[in-house]
Protein backbone atom coordinates (compact mmCIF):
# COMPACT_ATOMS: atom_id res chain seq x y z
CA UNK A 1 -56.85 47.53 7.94
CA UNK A 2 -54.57 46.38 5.34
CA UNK A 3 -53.00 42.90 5.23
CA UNK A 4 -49.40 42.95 5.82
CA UNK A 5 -47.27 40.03 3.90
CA UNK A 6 -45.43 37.40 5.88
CA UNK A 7 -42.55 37.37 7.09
CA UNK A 8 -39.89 35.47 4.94
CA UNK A 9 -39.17 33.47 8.33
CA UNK A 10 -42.25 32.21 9.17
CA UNK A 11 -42.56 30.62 5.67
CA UNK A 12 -40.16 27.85 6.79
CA UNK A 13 -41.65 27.53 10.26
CA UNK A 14 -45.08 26.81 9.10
CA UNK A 15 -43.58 24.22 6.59
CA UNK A 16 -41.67 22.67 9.68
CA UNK A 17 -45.10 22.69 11.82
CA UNK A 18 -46.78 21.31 8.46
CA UNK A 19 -44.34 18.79 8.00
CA UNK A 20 -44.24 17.44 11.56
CA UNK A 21 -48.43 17.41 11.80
CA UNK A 22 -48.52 15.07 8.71
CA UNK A 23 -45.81 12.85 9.95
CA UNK A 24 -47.33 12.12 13.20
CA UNK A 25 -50.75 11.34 10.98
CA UNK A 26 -48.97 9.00 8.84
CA UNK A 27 -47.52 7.70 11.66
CA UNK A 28 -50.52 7.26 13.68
CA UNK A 29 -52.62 6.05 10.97
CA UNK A 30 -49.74 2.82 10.08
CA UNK A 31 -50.44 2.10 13.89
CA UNK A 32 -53.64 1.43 13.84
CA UNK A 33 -53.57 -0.29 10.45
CA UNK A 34 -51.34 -3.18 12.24
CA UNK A 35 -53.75 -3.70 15.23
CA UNK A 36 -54.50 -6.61 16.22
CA UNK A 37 -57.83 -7.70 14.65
CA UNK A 38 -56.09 -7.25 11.12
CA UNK A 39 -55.03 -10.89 10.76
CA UNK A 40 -54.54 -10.75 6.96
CA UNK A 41 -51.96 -7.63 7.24
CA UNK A 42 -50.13 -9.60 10.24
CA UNK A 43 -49.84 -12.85 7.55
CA UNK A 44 -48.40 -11.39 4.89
CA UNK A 45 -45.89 -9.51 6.95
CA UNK A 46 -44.98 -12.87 8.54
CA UNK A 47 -44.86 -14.73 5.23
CA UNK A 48 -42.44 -11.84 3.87
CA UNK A 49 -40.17 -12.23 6.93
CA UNK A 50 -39.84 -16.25 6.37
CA UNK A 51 -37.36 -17.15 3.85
CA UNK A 52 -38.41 -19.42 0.55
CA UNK A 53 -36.33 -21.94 -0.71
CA UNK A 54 -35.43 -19.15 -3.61
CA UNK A 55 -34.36 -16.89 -1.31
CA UNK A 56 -31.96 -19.34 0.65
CA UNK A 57 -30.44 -20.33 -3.04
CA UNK A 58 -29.75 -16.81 -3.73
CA UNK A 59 -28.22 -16.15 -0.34
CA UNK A 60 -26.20 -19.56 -0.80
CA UNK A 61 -25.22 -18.41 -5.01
CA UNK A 62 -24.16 -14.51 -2.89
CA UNK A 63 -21.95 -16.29 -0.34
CA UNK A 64 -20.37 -18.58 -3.25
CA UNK A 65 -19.90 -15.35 -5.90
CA UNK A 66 -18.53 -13.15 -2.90
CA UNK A 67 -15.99 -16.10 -1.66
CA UNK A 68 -14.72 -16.43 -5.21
CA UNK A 69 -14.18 -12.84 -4.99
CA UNK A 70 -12.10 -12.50 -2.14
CA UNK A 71 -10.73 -15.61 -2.27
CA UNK A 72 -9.03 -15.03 -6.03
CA UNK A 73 -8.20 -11.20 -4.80
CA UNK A 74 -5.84 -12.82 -1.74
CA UNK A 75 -4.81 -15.45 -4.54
CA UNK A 76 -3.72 -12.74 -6.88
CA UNK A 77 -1.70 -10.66 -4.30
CA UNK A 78 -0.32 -13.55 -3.04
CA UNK A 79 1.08 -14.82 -6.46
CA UNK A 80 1.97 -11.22 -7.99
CA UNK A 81 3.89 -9.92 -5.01
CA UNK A 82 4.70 -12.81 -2.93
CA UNK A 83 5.80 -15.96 -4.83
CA UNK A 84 6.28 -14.14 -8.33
CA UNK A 85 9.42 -12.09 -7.16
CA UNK A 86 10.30 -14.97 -4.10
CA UNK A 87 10.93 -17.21 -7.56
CA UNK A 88 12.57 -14.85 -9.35
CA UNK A 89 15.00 -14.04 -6.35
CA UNK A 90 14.24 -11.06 -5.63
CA UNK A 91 13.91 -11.33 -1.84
CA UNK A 92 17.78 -13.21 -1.35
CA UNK A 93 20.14 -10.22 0.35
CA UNK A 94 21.86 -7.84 -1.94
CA UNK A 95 18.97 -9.06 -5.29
CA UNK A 96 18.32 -5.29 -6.99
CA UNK A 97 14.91 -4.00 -5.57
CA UNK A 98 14.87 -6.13 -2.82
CA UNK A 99 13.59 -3.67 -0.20
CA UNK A 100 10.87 -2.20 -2.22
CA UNK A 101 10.31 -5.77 -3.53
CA UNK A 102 9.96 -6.95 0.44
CA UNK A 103 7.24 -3.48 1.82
CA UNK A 104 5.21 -4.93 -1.45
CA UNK A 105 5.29 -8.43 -0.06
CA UNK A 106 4.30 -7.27 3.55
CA UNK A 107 0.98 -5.46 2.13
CA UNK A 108 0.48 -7.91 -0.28
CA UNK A 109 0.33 -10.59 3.06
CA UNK A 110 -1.50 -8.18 4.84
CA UNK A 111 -3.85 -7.94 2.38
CA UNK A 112 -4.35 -11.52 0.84
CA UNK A 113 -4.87 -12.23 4.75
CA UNK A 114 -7.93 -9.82 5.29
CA UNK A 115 -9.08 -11.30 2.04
CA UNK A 116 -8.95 -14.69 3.03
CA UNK A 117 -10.60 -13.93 6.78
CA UNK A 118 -13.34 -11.94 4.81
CA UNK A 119 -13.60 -15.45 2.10
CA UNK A 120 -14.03 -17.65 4.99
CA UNK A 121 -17.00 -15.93 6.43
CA UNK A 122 -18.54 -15.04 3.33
CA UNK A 123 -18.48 -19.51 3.38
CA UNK A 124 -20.55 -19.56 6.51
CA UNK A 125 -23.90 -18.77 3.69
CA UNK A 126 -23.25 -21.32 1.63
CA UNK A 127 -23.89 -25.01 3.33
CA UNK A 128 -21.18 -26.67 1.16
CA UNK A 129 -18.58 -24.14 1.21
CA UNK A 130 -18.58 -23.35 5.06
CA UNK A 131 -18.06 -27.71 5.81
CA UNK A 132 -15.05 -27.44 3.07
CA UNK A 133 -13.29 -24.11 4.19
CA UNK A 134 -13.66 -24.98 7.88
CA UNK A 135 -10.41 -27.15 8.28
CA UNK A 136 -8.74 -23.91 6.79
CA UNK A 137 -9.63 -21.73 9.33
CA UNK A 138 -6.21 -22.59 11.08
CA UNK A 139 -4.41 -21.91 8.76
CA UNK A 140 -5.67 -18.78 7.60
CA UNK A 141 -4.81 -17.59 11.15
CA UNK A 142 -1.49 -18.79 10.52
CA UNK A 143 -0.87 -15.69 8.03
CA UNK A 144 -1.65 -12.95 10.07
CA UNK A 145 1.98 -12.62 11.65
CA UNK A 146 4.00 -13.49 8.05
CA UNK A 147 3.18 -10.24 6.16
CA UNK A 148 5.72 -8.62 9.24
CA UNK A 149 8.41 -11.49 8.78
CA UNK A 150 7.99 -10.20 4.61
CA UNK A 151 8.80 -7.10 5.55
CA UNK A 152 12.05 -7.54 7.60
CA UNK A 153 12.78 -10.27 4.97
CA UNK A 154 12.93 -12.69 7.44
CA UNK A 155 12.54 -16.43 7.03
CA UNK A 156 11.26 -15.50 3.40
CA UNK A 157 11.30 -19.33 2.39
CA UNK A 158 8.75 -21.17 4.80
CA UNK A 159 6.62 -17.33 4.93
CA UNK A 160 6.13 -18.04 1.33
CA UNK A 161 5.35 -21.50 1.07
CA UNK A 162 2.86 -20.70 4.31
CA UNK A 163 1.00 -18.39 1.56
CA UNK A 164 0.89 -20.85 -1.43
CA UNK A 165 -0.27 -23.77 0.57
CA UNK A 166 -2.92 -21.64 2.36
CA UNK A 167 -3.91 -20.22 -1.49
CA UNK A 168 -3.94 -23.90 -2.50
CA UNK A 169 -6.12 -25.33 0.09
CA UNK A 170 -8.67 -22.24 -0.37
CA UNK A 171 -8.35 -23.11 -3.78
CA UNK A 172 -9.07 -27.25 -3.25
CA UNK A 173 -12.02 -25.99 -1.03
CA UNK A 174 -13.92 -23.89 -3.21
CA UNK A 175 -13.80 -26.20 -6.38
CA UNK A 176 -15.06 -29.19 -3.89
CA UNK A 177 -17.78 -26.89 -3.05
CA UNK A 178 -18.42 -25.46 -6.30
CA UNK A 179 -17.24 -22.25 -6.25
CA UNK A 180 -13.94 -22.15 -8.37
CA UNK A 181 -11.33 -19.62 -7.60
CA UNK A 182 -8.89 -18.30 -10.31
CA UNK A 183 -6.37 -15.43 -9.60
CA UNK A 184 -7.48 -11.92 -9.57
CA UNK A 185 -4.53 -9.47 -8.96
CA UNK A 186 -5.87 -6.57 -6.72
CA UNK A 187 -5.18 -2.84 -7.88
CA UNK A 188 -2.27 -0.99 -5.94
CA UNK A 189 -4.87 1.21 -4.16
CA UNK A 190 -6.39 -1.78 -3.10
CA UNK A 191 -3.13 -3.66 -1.48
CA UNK A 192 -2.23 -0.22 0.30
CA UNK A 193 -5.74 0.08 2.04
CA UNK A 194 -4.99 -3.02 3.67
CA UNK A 195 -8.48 -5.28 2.04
């Protein structure tokens, strides 16, 4: 009797089946390999779980690089959109581009105040940073209802100084700690998603 060819859709089935059998091998056969008589396997594993005094500096030199990064992005909106065009006037009623100049200035608090939340708990990895950012934590709350007041152009005068002080003190912080922050002015795309 002649042999008949497959069919084209059994070809994925037994790949499937094929598949699935040497899965369930592998999977079997790491099992057994971390039973418990296999003391050397169990070491290593636990000496690869503990951190090393390398690994904490790195974690500690991450938190420091990615608190100078948010830190100077919340710095930059702050200054570029907030206090540039507050000292140039454009926020005082009937200054040309005041409302446009104002829906900047609300994202731009919105944003610099994500940043900031997002600096201070990249500081919890660092030791040094986390004890010098802590007294800010206050006032970093303090921003979250401004970037609405910006917006309706309300109180413009102690909403503004709120921001430079905070930027200041974040500022003060992270040089005490070692982790210097200089101005980096976000892209537009960036202010409009919010940080």
């Amino acid at each position: 009797m002649p042999r008949t060819a497959p069919s084209p859709r059994s070809a994925p089935l037994r790949r499937t089946v094929v598949a699935v059998t040497l899965c369930c091998g592998l999977l079997a056969g790491a099992t057994a390999c971390g039973g418990k008589g296999d003391s050397a396997a169990s070491a290593s594993l636990a000496d690869a779980a503990s951190p090393t005094a390398s690994d904490t500096a790195e974690r500690q030199k991450l938190a420091k690089t990615r608190f100078v990064a948010n830190a100077g992005l919340a710095a930059g909106a702050t200054y570029q959109w907030i206090v540039k065009p507050y000292r140039a006037g454009t926020f005082k009623s009937g200054a040309k581009g005041r409302k446009v100049a104002l829906v900047k200035a609300g994202l731009a608090g919105t944003f610099a105040y994500n940043r900031f939340k997002a600096a201070s708990r990249n500081a919890q990895g660092d030791p040094t940073l986390a004890k010098a950012v802590a007294p800010l934590t206050a006032g970093i709350e303090s921003l979250k209802s401004l970037p609405s007041k910006l917006r309706k152009g309300e109180s413009t005068d102690s909403v503004v100084n709120s921001f430079d002080q905070v930027v200041g003190q974040v500022k003060g912080a992270g040089k005490s700690a070692g982790a210097e922050v200089t101005d980096k002015v976000p892209s537009t795309s960036q202010l409009n998603s919010g940080g």
